[in-house]
PDB file of N, CA and C in Angstrom:
ATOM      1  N   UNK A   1       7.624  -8.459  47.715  1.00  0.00           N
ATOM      2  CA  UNK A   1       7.006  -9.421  46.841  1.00  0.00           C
ATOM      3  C   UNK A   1       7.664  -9.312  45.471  1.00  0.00           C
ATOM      4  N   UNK A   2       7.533 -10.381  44.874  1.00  0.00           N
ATOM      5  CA  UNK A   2       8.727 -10.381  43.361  1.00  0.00           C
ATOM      6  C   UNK A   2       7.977 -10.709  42.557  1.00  0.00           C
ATOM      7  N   UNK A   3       7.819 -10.445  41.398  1.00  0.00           N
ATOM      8  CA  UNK A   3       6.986 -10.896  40.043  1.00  0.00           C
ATOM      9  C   UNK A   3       7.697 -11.491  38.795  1.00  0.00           C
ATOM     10  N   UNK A   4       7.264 -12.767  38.235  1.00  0.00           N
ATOM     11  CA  UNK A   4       8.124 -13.289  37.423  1.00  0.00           C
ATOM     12  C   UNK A   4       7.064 -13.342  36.153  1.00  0.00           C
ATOM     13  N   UNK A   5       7.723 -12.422  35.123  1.00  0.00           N
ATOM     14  CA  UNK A   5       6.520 -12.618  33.753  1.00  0.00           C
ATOM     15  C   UNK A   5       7.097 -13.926  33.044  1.00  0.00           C
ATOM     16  N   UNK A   6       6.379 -14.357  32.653  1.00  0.00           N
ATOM     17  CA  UNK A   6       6.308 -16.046  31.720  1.00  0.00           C
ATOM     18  C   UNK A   6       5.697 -15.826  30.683  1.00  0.00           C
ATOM     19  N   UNK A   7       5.159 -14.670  30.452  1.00  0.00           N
ATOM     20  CA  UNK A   7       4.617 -14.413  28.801  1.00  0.00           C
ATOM     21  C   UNK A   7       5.574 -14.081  28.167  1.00  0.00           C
ATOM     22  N   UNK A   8       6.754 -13.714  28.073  1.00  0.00           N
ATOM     23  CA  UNK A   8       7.755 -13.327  27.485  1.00  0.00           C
ATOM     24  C   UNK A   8       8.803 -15.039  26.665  1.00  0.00           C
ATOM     25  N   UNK A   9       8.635 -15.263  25.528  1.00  0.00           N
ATOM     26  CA  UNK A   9       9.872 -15.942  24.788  1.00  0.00           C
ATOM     27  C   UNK A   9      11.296 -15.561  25.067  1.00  0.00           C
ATOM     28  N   UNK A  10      11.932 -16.729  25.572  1.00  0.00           N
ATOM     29  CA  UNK A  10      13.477 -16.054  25.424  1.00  0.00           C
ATOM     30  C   UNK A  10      14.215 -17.108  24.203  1.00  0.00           C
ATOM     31  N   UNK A  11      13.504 -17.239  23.275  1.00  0.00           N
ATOM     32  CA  UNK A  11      14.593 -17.728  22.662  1.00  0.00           C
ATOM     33  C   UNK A  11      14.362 -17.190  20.729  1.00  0.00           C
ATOM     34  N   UNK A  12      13.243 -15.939  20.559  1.00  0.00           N
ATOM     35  CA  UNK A  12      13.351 -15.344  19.761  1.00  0.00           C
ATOM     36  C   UNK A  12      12.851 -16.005  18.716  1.00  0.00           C
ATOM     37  N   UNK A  13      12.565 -17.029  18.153  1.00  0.00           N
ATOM     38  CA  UNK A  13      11.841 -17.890  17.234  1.00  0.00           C
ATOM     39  C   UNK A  13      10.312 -16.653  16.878  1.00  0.00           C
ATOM     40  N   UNK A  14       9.408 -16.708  18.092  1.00  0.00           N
ATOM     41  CA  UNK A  14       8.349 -15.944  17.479  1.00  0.00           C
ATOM     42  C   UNK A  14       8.540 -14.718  17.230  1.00  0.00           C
ATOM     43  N   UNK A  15       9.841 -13.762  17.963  1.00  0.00           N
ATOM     44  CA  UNK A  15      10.293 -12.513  16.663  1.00  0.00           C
ATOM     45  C   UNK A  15      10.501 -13.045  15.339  1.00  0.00           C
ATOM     46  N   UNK A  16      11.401 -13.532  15.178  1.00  0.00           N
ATOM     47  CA  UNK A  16      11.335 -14.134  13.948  1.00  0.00           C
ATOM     48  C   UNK A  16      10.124 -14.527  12.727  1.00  0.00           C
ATOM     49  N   UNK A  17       9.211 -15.559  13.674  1.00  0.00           N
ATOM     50  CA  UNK A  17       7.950 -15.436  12.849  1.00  0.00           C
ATOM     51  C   UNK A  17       7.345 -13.962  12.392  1.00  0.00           C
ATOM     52  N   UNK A  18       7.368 -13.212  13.689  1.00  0.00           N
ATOM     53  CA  UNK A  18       6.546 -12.022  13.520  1.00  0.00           C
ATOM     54  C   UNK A  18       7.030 -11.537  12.040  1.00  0.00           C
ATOM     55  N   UNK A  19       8.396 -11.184  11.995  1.00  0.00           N
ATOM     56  CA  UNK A  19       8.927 -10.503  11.276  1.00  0.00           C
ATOM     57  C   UNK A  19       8.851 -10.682   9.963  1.00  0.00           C
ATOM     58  N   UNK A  20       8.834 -12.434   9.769  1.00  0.00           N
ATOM     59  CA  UNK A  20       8.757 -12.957   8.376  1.00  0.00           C
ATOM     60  C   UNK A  20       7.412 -13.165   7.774  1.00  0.00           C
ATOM     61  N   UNK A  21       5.868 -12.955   8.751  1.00  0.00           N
ATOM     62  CA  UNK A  21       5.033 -12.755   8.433  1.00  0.00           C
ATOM     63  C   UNK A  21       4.991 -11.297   8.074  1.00  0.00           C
ATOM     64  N   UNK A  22       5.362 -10.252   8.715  1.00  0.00           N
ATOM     65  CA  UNK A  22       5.042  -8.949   8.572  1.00  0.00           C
ATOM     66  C   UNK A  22       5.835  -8.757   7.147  1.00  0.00           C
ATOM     67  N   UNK A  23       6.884  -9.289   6.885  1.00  0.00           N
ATOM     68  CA  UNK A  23       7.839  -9.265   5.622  1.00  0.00           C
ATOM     69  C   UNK A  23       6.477  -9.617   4.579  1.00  0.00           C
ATOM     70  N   UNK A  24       6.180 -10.909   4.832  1.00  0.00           N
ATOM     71  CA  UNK A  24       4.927 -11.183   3.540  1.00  0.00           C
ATOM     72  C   UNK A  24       4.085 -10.140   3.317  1.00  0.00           C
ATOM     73  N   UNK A  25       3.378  -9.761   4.593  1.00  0.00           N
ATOM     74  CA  UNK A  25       2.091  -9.114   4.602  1.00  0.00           C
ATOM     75  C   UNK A  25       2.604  -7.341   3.495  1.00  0.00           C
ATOM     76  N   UNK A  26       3.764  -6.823   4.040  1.00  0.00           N
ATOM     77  CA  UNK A  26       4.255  -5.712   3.654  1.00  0.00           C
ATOM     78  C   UNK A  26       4.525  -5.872   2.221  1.00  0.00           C
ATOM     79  N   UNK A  27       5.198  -6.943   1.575  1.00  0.00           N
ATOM     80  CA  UNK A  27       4.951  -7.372  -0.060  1.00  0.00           C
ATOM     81  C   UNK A  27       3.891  -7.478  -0.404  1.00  0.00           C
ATOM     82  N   UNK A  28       2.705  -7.834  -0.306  1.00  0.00           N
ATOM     83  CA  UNK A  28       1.399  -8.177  -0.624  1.00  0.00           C
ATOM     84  C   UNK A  28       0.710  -6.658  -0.658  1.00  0.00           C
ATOM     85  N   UNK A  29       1.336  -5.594   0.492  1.00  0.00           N
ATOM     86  CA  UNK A  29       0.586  -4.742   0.555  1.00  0.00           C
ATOM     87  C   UNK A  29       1.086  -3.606  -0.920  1.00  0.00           C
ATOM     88  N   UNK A  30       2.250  -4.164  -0.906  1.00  0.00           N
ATOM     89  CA  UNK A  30       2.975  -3.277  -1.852  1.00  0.00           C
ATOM     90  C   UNK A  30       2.582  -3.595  -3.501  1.00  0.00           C
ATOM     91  N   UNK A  31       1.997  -4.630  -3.683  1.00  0.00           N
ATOM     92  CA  UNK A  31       1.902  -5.435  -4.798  1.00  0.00           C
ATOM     93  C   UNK A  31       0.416  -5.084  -4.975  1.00  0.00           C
ATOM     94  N   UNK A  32      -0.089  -4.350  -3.247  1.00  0.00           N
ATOM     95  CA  UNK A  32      -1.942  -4.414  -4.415  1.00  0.00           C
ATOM     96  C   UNK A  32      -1.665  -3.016  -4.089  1.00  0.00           C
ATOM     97  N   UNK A  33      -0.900  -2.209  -3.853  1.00  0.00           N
ATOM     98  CA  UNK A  33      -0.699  -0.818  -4.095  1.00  0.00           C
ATOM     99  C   UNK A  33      -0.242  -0.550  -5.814  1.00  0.00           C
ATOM    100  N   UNK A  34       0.686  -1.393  -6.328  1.00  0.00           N
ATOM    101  CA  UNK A  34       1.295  -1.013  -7.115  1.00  0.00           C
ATOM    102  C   UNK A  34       0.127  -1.659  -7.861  1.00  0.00           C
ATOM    103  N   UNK A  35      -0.822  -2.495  -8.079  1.00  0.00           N
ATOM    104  CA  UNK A  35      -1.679  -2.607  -9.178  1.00  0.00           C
ATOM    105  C   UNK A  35      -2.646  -1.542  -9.090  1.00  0.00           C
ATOM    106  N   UNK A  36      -3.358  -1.257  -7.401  1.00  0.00           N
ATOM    107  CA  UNK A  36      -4.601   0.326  -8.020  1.00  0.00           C
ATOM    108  C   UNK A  36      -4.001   0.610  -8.584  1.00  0.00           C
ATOM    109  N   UNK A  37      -2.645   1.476  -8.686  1.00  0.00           N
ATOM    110  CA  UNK A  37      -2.195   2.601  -9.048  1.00  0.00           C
ATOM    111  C   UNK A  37      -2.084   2.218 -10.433  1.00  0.00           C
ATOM    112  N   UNK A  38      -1.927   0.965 -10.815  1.00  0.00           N
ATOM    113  CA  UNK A  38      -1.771   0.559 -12.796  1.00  0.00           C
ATOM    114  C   UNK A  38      -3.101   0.805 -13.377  1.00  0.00           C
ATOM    115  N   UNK A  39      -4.152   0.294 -12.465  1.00  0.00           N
ATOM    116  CA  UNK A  39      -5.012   0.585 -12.567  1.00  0.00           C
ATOM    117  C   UNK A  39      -5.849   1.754 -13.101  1.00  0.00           C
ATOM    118  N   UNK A  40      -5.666   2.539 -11.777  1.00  0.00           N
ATOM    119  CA  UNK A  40      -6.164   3.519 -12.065  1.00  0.00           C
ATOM    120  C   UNK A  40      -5.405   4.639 -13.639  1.00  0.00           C
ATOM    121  N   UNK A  41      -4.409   4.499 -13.245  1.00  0.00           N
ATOM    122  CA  UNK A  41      -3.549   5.015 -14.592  1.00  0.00           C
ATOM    123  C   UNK A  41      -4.121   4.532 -15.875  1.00  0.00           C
ATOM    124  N   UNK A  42      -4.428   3.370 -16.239  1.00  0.00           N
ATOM    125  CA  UNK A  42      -4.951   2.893 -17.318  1.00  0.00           C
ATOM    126  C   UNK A  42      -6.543   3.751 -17.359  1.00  0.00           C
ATOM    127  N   UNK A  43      -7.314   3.272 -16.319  1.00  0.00           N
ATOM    128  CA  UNK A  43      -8.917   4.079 -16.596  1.00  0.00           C
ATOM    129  C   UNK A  43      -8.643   5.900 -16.694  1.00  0.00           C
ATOM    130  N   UNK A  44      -7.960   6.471 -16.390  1.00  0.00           N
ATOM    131  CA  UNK A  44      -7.863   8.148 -16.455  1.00  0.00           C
ATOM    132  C   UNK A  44      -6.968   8.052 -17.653  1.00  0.00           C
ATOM    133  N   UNK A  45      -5.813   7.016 -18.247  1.00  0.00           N
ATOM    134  CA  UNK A  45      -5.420   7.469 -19.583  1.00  0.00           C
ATOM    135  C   UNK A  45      -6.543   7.097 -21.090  1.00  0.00           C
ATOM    136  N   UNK A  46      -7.074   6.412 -20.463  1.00  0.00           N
ATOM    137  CA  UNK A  46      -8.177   6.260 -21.561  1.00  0.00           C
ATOM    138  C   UNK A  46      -9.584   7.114 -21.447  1.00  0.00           C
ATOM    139  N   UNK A  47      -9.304   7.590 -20.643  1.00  0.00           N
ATOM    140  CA  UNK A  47     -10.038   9.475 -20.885  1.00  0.00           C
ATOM    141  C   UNK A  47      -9.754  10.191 -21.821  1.00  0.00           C
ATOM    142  N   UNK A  48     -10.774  10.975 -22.488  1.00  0.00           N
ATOM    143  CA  UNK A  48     -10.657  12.495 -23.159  1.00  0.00           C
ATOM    144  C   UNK A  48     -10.009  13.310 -22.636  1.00  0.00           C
ATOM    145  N   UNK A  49      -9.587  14.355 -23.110  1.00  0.00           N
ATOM    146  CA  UNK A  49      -8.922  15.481 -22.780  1.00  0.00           C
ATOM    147  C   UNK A  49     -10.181  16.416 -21.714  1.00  0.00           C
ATOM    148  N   UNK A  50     -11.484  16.285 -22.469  1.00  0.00           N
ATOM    149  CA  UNK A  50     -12.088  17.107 -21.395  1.00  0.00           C
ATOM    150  C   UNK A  50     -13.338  16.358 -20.624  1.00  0.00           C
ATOM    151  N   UNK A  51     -13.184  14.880 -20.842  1.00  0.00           N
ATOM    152  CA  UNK A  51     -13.311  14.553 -19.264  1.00  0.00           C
ATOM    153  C   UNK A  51     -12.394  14.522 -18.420  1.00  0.00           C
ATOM    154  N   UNK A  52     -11.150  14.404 -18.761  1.00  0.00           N
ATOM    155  CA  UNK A  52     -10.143  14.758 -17.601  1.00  0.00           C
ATOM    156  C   UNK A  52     -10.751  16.456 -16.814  1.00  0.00           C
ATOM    157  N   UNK A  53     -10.931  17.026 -17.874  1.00  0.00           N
ATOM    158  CA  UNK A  53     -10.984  18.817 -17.605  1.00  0.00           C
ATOM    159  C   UNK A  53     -12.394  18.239 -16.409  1.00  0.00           C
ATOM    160  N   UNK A  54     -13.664  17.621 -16.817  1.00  0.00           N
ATOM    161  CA  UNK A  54     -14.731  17.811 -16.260  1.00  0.00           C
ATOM    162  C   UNK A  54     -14.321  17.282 -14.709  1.00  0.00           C
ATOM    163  N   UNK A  55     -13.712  16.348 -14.268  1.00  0.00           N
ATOM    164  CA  UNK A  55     -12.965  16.004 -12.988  1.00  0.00           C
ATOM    165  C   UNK A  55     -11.939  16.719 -12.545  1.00  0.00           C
ATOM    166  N   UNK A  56     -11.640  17.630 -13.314  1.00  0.00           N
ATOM    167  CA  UNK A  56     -10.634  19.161 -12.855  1.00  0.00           C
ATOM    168  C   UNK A  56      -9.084  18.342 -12.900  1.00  0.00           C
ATOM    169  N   UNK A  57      -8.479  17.310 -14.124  1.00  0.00           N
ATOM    170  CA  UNK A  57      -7.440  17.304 -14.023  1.00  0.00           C
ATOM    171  C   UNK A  57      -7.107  17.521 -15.709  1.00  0.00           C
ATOM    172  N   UNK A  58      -5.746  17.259 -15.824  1.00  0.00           N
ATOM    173  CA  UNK A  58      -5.090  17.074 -17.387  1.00  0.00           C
ATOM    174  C   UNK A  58      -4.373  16.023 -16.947  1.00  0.00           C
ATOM    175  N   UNK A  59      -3.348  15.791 -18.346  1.00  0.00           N
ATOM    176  CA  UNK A  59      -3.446  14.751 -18.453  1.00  0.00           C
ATOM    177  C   UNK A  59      -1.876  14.519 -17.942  1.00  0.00           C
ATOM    178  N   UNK A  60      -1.216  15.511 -17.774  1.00  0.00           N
ATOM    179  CA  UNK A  60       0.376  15.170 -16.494  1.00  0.00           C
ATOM    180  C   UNK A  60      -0.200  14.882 -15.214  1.00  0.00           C
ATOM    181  N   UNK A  61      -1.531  14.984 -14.326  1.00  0.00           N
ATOM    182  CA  UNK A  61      -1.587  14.508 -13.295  1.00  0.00           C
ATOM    183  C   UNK A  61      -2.144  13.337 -13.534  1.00  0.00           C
ATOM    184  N   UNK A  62      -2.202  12.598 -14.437  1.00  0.00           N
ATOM    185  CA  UNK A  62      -2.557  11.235 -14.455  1.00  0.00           C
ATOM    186  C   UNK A  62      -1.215  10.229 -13.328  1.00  0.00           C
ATOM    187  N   UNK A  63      -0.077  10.830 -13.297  1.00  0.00           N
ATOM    188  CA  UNK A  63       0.447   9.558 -12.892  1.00  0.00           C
ATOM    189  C   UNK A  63       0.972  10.186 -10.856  1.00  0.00           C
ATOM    190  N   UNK A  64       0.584  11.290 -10.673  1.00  0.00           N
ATOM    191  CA  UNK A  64       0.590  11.853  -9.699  1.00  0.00           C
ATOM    192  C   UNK A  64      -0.731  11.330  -9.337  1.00  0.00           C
ATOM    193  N   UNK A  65      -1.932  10.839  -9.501  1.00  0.00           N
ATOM    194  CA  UNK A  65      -3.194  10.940  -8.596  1.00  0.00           C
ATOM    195  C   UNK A  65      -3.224   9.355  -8.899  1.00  0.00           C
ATOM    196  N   UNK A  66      -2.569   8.692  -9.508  1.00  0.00           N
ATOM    197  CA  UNK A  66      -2.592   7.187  -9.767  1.00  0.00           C
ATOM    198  C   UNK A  66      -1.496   7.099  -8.296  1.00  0.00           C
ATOM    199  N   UNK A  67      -0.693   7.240  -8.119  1.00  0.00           N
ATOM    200  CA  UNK A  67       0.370   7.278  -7.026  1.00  0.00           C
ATOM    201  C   UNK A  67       0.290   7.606  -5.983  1.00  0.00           C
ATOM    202  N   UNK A  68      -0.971   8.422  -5.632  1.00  0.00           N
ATOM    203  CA  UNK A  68      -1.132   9.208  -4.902  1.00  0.00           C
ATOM    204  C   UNK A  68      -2.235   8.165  -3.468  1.00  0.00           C
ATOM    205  N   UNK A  69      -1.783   8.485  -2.597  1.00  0.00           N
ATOM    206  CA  UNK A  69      -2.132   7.708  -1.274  1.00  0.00           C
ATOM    207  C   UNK A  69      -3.971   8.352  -0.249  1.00  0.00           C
ATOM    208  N   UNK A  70      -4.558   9.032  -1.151  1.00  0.00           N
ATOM    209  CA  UNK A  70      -4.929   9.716  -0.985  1.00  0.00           C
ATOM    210  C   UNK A  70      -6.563   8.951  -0.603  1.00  0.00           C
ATOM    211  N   UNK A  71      -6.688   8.307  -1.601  1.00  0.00           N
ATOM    212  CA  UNK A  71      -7.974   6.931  -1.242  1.00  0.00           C
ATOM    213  C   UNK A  71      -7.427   5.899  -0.985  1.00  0.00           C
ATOM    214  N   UNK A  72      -6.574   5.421  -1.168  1.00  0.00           N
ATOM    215  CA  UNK A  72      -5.928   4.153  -0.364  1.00  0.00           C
ATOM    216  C   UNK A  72      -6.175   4.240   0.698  1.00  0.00           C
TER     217      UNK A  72
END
């Protein structure tokens, strides 16, 4: 007995889509990554010195925990 799949495209158009949607989606993702992170950088630089201390940082890990993938 022989099996013929027909779900399969052979002429590559919807790779294509895939790809140029996933292209958007991957900019978009990168663009609301790169604003938390402005974000957050702005609300922890307009901290005190020891509310930074009371959340257990200073003020060089401001741009390490803004960058940081950690709650994303």
């Amino acid at each position: 007995m022989a099996a013929f799949d027909t779900t399969r495209t052979t002429y590559g158009v919807a790779t294509f889509a895939n790809r140029a949607f996933a292209l958007v989606a991957d900019l978009a993702t990168s663009i609301a990554a790169w604003n938390d992170a402005r974000i957050t950088n702005n609300a922890l630089s307009d901290l005190t010195d020891r509310e930074l201390a009371d959340i257990g940082l200073v003020r060089g890990d401001i741009d390490s925990v803004a960058r940081s993938n950690l709650i994303r």
